[in-house]
PDB file of N, CA and C in Angstrom:
ATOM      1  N   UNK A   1     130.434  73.768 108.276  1.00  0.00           N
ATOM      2  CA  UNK A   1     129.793  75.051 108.421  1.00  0.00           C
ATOM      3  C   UNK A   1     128.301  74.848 108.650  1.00  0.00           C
ATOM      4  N   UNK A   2     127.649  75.809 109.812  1.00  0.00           N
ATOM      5  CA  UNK A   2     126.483  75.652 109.508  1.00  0.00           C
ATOM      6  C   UNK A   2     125.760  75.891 108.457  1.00  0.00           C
ATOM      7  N   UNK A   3     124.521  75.126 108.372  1.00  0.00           N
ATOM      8  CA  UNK A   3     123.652  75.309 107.077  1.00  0.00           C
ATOM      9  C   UNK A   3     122.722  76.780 107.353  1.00  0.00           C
ATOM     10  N   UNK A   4     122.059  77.297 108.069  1.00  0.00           N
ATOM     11  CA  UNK A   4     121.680  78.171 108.624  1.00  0.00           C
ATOM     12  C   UNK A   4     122.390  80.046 108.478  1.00  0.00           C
ATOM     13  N   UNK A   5     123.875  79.832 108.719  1.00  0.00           N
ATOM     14  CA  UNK A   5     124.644  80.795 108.222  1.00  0.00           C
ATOM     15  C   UNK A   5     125.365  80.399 106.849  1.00  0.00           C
ATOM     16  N   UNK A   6     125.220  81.157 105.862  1.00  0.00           N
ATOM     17  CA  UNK A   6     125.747  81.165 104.784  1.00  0.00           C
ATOM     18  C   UNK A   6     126.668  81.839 104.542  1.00  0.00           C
ATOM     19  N   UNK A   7     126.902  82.628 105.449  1.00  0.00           N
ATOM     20  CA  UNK A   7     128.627  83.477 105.105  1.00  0.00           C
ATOM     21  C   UNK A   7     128.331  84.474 103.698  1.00  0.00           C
ATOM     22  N   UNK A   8     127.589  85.199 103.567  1.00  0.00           N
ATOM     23  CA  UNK A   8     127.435  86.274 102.166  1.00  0.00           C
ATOM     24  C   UNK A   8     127.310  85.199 100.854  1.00  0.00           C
ATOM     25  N   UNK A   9     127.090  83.841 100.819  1.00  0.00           N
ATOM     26  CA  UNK A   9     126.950  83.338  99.560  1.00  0.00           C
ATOM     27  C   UNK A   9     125.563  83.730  99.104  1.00  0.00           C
ATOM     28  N   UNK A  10     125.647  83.721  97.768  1.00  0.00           N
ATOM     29  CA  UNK A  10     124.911  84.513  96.665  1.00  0.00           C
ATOM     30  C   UNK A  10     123.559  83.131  96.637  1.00  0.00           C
ATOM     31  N   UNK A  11     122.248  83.223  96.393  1.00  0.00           N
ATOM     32  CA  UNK A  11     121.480  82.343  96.102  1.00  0.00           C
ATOM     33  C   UNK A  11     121.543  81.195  94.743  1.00  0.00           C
ATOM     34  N   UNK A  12     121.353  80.611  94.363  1.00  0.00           N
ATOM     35  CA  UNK A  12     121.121  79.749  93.002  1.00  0.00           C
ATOM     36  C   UNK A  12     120.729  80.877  92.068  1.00  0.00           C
ATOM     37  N   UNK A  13     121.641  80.277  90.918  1.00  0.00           N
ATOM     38  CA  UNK A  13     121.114  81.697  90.024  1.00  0.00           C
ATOM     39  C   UNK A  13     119.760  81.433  89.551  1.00  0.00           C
ATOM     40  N   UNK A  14     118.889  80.096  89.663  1.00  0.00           N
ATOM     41  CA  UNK A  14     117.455  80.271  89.050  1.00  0.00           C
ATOM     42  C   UNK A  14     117.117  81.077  90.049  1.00  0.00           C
ATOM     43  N   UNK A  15     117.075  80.737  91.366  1.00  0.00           N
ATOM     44  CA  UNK A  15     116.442  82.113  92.506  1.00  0.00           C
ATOM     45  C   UNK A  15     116.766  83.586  91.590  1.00  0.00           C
ATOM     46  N   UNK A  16     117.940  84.056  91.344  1.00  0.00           N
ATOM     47  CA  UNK A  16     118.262  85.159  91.021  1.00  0.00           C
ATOM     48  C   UNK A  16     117.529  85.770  89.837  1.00  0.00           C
ATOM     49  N   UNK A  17     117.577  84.981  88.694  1.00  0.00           N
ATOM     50  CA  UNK A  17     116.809  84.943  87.860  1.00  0.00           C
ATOM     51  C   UNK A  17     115.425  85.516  88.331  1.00  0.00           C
ATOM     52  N   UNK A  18     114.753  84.933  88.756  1.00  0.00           N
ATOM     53  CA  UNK A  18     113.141  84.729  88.910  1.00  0.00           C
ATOM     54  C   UNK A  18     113.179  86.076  89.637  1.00  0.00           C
ATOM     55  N   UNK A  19     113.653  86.109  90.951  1.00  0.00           N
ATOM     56  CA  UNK A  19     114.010  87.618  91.819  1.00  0.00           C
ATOM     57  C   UNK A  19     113.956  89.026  90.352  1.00  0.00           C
ATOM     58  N   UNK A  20     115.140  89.024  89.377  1.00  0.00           N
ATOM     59  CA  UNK A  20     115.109  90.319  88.508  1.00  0.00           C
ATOM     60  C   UNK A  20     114.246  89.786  87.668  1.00  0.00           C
ATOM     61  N   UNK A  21     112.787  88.911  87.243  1.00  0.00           N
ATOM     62  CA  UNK A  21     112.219  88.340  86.391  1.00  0.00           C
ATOM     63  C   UNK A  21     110.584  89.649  87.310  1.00  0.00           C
ATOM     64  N   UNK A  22     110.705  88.824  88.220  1.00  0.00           N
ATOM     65  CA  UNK A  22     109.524  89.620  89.599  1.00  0.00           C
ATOM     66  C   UNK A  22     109.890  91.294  89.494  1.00  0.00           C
ATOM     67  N   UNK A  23     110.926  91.543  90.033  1.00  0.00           N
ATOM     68  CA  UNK A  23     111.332  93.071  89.814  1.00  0.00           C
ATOM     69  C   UNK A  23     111.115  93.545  88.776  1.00  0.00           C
ATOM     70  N   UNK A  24     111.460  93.058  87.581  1.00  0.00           N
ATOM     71  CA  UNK A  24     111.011  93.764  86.442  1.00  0.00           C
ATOM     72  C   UNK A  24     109.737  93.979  86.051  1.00  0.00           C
ATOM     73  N   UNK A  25     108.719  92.849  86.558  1.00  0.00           N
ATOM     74  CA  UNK A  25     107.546  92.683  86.186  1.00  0.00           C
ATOM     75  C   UNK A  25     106.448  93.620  86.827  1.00  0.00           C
ATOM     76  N   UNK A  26     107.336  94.266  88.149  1.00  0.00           N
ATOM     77  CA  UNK A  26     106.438  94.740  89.397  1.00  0.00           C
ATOM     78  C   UNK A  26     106.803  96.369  88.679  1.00  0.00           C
ATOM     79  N   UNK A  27     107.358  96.569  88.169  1.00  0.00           N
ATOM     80  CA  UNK A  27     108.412  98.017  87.765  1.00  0.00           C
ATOM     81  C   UNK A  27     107.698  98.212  86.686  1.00  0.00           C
ATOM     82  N   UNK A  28     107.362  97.198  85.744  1.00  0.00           N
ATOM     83  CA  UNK A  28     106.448  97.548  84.434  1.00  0.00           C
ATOM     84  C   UNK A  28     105.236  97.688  84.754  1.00  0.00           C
ATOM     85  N   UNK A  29     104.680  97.019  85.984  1.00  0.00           N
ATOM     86  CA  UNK A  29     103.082  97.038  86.113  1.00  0.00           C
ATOM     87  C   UNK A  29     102.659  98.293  86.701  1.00  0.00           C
ATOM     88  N   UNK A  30     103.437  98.713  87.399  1.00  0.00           N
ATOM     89  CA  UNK A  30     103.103 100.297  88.155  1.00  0.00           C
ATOM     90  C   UNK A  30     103.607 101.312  87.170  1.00  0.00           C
ATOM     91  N   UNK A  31     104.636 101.199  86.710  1.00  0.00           N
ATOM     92  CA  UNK A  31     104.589 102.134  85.353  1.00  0.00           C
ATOM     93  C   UNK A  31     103.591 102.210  84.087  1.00  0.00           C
ATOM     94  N   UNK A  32     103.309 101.189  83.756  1.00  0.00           N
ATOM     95  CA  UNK A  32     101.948 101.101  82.970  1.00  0.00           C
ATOM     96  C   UNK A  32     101.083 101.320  83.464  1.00  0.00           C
ATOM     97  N   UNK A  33     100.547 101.305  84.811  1.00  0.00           N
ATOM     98  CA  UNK A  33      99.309 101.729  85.080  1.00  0.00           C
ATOM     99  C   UNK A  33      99.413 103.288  85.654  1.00  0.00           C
ATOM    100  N   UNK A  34     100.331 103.559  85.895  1.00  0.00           N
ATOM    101  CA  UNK A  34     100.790 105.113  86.019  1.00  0.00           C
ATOM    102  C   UNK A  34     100.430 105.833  84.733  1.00  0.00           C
ATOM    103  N   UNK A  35     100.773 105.394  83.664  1.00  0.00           N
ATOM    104  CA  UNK A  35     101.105 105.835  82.463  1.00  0.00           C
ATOM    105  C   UNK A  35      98.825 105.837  81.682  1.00  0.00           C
ATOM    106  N   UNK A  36      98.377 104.820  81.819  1.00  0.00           N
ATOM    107  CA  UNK A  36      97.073 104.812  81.760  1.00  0.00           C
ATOM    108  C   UNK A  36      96.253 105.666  82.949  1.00  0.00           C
ATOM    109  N   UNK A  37      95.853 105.548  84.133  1.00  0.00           N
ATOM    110  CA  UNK A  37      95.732 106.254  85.364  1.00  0.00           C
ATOM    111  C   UNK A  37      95.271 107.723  84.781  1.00  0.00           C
ATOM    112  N   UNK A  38      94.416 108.216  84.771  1.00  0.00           N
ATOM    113  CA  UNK A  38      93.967 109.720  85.383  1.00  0.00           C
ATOM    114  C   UNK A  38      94.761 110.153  86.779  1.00  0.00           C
ATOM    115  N   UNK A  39      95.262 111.242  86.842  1.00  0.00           N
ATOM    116  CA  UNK A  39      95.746 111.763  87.731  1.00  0.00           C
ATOM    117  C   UNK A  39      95.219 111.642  88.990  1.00  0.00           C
ATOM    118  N   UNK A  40      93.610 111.851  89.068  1.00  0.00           N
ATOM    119  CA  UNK A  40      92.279 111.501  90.011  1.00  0.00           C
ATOM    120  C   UNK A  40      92.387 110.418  90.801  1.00  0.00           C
ATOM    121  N   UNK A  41      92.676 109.290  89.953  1.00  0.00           N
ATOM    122  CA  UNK A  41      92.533 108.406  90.620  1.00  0.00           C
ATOM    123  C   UNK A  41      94.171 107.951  90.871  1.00  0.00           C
ATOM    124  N   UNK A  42      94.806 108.209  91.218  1.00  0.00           N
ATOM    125  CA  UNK A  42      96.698 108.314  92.008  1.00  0.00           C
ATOM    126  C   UNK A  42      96.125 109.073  93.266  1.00  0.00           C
ATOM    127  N   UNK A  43      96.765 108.461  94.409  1.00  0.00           N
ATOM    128  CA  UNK A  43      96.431 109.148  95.636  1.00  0.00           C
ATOM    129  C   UNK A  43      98.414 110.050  95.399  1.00  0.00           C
ATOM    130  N   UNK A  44      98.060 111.204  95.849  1.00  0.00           N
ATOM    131  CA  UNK A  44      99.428 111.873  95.268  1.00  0.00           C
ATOM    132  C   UNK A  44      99.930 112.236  94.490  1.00  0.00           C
ATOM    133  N   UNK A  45     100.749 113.439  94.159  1.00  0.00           N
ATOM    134  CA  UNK A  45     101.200 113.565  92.817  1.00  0.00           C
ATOM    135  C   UNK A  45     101.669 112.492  92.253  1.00  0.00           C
ATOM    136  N   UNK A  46     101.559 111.965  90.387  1.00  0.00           N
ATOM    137  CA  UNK A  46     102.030 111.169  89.912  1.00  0.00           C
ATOM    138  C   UNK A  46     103.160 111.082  89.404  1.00  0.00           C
ATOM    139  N   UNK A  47     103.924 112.355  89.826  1.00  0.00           N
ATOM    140  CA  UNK A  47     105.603 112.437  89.084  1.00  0.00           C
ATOM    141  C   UNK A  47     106.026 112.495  90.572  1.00  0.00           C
ATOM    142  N   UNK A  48     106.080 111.922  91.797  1.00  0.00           N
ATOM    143  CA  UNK A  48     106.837 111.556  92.730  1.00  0.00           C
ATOM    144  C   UNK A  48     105.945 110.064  92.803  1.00  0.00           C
ATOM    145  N   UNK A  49     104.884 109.237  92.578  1.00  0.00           N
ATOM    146  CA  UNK A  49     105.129 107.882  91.941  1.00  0.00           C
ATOM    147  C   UNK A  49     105.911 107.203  91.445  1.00  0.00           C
ATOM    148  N   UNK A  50     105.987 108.200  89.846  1.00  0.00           N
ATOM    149  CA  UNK A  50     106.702 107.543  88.783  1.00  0.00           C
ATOM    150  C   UNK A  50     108.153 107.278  89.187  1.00  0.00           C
ATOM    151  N   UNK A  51     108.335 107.947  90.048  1.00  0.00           N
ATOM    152  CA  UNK A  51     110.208 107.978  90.789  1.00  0.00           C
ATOM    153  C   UNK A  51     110.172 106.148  91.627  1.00  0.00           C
ATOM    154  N   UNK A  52     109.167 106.863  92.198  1.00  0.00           N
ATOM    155  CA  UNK A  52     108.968 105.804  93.619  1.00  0.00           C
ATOM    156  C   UNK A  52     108.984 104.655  93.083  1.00  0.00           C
ATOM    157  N   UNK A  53     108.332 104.654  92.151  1.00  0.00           N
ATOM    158  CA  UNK A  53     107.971 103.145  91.625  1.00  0.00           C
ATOM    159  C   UNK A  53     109.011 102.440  90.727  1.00  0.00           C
ATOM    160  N   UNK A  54     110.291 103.082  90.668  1.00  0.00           N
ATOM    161  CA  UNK A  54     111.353 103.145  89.247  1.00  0.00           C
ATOM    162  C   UNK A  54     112.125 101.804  90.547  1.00  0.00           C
ATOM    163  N   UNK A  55     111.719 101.292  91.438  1.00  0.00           N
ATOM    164  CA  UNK A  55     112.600 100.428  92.527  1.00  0.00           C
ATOM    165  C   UNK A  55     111.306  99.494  93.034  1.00  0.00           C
ATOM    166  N   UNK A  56     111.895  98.131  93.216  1.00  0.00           N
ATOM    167  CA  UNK A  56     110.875  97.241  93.361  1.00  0.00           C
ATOM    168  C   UNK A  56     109.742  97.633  94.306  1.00  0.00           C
ATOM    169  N   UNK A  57     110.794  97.566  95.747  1.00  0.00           N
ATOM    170  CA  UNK A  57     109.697  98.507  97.064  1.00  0.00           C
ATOM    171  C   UNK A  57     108.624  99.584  96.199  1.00  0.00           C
ATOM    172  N   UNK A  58     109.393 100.379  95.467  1.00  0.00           N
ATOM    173  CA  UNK A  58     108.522 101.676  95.537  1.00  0.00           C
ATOM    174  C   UNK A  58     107.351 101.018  94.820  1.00  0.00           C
ATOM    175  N   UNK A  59     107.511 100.250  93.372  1.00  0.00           N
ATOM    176  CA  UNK A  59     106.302  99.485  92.833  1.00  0.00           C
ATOM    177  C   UNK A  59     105.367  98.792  93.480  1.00  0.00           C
ATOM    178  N   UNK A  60     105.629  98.142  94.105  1.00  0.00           N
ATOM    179  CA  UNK A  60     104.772  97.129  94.854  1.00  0.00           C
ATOM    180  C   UNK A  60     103.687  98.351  96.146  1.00  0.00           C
ATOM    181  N   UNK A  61     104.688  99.074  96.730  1.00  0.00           N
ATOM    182  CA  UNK A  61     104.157 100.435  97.276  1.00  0.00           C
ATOM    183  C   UNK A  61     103.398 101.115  96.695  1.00  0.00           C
ATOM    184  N   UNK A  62     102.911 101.127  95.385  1.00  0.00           N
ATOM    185  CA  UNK A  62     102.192 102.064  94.514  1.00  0.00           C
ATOM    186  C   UNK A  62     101.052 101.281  94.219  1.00  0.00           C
ATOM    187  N   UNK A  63     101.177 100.080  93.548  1.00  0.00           N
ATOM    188  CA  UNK A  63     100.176  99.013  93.236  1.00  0.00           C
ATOM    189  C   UNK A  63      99.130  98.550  94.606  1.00  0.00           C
ATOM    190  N   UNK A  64      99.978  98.451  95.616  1.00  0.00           N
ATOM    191  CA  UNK A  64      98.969  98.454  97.157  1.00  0.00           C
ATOM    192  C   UNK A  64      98.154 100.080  97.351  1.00  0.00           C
ATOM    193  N   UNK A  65      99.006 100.722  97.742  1.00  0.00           N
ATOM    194  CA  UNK A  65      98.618 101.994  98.102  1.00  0.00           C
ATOM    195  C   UNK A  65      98.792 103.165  97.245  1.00  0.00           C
ATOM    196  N   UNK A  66      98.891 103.026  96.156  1.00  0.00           N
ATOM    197  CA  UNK A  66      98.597 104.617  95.361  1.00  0.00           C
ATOM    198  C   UNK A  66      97.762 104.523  94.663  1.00  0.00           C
ATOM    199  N   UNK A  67      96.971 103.880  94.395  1.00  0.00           N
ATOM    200  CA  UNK A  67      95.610 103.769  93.547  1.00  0.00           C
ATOM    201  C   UNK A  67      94.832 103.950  94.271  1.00  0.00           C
ATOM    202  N   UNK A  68      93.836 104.796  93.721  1.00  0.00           N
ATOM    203  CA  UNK A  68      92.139 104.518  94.101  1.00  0.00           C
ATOM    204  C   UNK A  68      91.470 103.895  93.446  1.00  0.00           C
ATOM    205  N   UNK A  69      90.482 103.970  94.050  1.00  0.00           N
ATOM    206  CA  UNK A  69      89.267 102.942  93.110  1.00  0.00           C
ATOM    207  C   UNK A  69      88.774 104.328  92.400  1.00  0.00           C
ATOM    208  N   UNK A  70      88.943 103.283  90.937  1.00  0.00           N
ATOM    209  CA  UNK A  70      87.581 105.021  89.961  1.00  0.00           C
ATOM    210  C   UNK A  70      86.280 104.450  90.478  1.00  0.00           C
ATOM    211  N   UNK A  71      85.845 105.696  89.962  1.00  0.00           N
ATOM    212  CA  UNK A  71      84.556 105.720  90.092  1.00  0.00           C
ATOM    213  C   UNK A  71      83.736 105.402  88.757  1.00  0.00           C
ATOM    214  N   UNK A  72      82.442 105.127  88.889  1.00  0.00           N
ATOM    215  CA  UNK A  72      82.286 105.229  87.462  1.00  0.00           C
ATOM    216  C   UNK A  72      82.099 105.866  86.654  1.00  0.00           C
ATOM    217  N   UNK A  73      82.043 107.522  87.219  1.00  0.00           N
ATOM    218  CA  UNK A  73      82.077 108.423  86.273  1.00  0.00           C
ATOM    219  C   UNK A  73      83.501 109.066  85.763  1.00  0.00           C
ATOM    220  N   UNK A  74      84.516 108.385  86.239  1.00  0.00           N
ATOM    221  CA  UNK A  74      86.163 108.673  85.855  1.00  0.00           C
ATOM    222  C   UNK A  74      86.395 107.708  84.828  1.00  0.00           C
ATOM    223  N   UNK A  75      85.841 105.947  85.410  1.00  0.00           N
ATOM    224  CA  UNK A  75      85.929 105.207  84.371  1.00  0.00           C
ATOM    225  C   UNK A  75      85.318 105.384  83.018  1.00  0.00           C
ATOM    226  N   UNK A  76      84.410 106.434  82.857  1.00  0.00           N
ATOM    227  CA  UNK A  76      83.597 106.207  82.052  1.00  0.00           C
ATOM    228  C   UNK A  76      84.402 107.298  81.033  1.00  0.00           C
ATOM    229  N   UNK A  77      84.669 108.118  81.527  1.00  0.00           N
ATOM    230  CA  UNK A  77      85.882 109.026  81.070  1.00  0.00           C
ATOM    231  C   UNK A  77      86.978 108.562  80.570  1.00  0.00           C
ATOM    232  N   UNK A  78      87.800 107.588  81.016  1.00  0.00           N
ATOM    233  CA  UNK A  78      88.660 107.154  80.820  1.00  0.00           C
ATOM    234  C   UNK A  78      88.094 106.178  79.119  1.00  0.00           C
ATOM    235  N   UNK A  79      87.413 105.339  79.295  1.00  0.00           N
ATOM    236  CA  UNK A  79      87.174 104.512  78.324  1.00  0.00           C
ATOM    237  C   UNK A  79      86.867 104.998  76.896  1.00  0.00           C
ATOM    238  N   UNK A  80      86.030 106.517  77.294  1.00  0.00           N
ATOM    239  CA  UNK A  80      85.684 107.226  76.066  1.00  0.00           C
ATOM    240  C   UNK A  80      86.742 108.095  75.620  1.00  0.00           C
ATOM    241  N   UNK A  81      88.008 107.890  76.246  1.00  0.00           N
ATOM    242  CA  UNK A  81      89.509 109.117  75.923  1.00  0.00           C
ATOM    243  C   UNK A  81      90.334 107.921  75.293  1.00  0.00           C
ATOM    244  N   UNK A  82      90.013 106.448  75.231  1.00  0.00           N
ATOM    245  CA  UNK A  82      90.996 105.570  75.079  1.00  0.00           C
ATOM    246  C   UNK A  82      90.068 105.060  73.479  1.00  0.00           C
ATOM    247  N   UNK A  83      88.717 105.105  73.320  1.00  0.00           N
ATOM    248  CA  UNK A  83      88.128 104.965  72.151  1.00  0.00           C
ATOM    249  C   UNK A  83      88.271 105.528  71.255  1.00  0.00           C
ATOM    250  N   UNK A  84      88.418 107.079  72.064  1.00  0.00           N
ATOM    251  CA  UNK A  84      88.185 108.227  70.733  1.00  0.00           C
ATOM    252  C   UNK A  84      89.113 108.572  69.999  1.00  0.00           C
TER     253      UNK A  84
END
């Protein structure tokens, strides 16, 4: 058989592993920063994010492109709502 076509065989399960190790990791990082995030700084509503991002694509999609940069008068907001 060629090496090139694999016929639907499944990868090495360390590949597989590491693959739902990445997915999970990309799914927690956009949810946590969803979850911290001012609304302000989410380009878009943040409850069609929080969906989007519940799937690897949509995470990695959110972490590139749904953030803005704060500013420093949002950050500054933010830091004094997380102190107080």
């Amino acid at each position: 058989m060629n090496q090139a076509n694999h016929g639907g065989q499944r990868p090495p399960p360390v590949q597989m592993a590491i693959g739902w190790i990445v997915a999970a990791l990309l799914i927690f990082l956009a949810q946590r920063d969803l979850r911290r995030r001012p609304p302000e700084a989410v380009r878009g509503p943040v409850a069609v994010w929080r969906v989007v991002a519940g799937i690897p694509p949509g995470a990695l999609a959110y972490l590139i492109f749904g953030r803005r940069r704060m500013s420093s008068d949002v950050a500054d907001v933010v830091v004094a709502e997380a102190a107080g």
